[in-house]
Protein backbone atom coordinates (compact mmCIF):
# COMPACT_ATOMS: atom_id res chain seq x y z
CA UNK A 1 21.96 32.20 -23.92
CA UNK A 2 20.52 30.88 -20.79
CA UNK A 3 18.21 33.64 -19.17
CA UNK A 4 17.55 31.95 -16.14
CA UNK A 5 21.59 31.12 -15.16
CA UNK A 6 22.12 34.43 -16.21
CA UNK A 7 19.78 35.81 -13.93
CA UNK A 8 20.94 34.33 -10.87
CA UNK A 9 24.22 35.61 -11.77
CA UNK A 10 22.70 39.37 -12.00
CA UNK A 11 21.21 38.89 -9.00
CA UNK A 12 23.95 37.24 -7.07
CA UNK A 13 26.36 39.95 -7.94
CA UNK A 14 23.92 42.83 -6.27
CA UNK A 15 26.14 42.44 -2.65
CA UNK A 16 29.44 42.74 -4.46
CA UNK A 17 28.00 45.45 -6.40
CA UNK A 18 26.76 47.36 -3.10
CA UNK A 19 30.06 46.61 -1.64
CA UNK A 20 31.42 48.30 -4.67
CA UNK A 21 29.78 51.22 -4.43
CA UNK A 22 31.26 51.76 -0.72
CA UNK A 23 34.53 51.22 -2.34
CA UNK A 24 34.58 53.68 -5.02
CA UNK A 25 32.71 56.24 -2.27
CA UNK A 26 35.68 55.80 -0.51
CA UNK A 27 38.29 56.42 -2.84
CA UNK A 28 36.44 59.34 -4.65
CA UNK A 29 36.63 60.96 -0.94
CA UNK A 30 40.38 60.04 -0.53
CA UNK A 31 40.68 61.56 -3.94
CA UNK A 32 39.50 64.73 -3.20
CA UNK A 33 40.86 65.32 0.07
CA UNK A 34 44.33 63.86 -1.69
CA UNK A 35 43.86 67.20 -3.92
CA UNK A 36 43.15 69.80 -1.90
CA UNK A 37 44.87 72.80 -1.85
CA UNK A 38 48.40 72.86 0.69
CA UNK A 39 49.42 74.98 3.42
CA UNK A 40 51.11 78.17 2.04
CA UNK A 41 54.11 77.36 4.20
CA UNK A 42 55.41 74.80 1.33
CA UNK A 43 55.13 77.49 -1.67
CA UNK A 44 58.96 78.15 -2.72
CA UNK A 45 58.33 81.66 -3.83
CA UNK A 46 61.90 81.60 -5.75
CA UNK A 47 60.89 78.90 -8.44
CA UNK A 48 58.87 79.33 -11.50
CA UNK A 49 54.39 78.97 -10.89
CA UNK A 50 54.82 75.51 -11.58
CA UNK A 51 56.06 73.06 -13.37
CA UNK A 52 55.26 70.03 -16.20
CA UNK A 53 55.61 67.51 -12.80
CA UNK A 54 52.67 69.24 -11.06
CA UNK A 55 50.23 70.10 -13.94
CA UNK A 56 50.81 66.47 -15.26
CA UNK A 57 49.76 64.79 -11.71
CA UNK A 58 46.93 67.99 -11.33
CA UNK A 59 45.26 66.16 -14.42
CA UNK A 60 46.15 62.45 -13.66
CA UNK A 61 43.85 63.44 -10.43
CA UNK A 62 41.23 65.02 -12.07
CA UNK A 63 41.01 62.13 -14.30
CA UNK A 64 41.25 59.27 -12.01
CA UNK A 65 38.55 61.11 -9.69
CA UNK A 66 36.31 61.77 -13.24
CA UNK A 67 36.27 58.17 -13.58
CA UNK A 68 35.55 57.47 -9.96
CA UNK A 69 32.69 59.81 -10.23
CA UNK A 70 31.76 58.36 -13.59
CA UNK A 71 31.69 54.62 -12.01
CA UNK A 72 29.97 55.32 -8.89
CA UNK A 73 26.81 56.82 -11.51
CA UNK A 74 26.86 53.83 -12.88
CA UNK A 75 26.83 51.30 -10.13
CA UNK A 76 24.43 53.15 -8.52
CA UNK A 77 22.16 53.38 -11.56
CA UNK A 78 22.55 49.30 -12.09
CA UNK A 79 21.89 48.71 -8.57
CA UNK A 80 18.68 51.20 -8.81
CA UNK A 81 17.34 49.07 -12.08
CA UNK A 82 17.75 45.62 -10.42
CA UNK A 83 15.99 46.97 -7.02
CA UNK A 84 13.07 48.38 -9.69
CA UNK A 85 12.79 45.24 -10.89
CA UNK A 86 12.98 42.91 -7.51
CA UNK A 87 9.91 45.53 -6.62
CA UNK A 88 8.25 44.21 -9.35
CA UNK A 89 8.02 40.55 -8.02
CA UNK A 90 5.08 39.51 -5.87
CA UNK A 91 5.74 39.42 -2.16
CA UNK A 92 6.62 36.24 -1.93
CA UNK A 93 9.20 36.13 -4.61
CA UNK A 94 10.67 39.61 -3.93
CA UNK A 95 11.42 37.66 -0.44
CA UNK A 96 12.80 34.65 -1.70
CA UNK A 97 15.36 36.95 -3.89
CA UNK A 98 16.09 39.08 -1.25
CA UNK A 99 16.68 36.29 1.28
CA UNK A 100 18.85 33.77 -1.21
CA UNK A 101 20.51 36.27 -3.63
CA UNK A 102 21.07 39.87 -1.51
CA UNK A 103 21.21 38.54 1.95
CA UNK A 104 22.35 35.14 1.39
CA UNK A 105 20.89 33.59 4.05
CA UNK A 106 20.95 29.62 4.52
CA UNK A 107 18.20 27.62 2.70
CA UNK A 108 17.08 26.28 6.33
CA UNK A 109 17.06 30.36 7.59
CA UNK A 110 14.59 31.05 4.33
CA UNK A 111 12.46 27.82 5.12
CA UNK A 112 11.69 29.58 8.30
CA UNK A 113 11.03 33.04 7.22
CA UNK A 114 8.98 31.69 4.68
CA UNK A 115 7.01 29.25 7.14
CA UNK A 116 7.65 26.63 4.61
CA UNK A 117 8.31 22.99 5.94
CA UNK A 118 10.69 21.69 2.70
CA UNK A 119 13.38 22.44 1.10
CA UNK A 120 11.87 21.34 -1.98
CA UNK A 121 9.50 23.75 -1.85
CA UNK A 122 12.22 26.83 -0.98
CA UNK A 123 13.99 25.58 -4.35
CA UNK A 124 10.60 25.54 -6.25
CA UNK A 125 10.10 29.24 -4.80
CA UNK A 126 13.14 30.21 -6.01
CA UNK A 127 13.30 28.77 -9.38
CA UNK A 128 9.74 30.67 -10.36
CA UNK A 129 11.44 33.80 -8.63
CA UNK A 130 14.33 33.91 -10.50
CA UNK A 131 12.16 32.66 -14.07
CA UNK A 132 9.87 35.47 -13.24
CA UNK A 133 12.71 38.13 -12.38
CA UNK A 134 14.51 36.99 -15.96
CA UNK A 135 11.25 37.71 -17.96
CA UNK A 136 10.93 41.18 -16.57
CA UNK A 137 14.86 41.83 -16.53
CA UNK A 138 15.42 40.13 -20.12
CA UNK A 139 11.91 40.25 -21.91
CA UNK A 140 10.44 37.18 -24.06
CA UNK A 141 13.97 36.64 -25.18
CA UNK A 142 13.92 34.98 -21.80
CA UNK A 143 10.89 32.77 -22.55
CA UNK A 144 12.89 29.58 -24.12
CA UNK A 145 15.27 29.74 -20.93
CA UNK A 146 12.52 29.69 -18.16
């Protein structure tokens, strides 16, 4: 396995997870205003409690917003570990993760953050950023890769 491709893709994927997490906020609050209780003024008082129908799409609900709920947990617990470990990084590198990976900003946008005069030298950041965020995500399994 290569640690150090793999790594970019962890890291690249921390907007879409964030954007995620939005998502599935939004639907878990769709889903429970979707199953609140009616108006009384739509109760048929002549027809049995309920019915099969109604206690079959009561639990579909329940189910699809337990899974919601169980989802947004873990996206937000992912999320949480990969921010522990970008806090990890020195200063420098934490920027050069941030910048490139979570904000993706344009190399020439980092050169000038950075006050660095090369792109070389914004590549050569990032390549010991990412190397050093492997080892602390992956361990010395990442060692060979780096």
């Amino acid at each position: 396995m290569n640690y150090f491709k793999s790594a970019e893709q962890v890291l690249g994927s921390i907007p879409t997870l964030k954007k995620a997490l939005e998502n599935l906020q939004k639907r878990e609050q769709r889903l429970i205003e979707q199953g609140k209780p009616r108006e009384p003024g739509a109760i048929d008082y002549n027809k049995p409690f309920t019915d099969s129908h109604y206690v079959s799409d009561t639990l579909n609900e329940l189910l699809e917003l337990s899974e919601c709920s169980k989802n947004i947990a873990e996206t937000q617990r992912k999320l949480a570990e990969l921010e522990n470990i970008i806090d990890q990084l020195n200063e420098e590198y934490k920027k050069v993760v941030v910048l490139w990976y979570v904000e993706k900003r344009s190399k020439e946008a980092i050169m000038e953050e950075l006050y660095v005069e090369s792109l070389t030298t914004v590549y050569n950041l990032r390549n010991r950023a990412v190397a050093e965020f492997a080892l602390l995500y992956y361990g010395a399994s990442a060692l060979p890769s780096i």
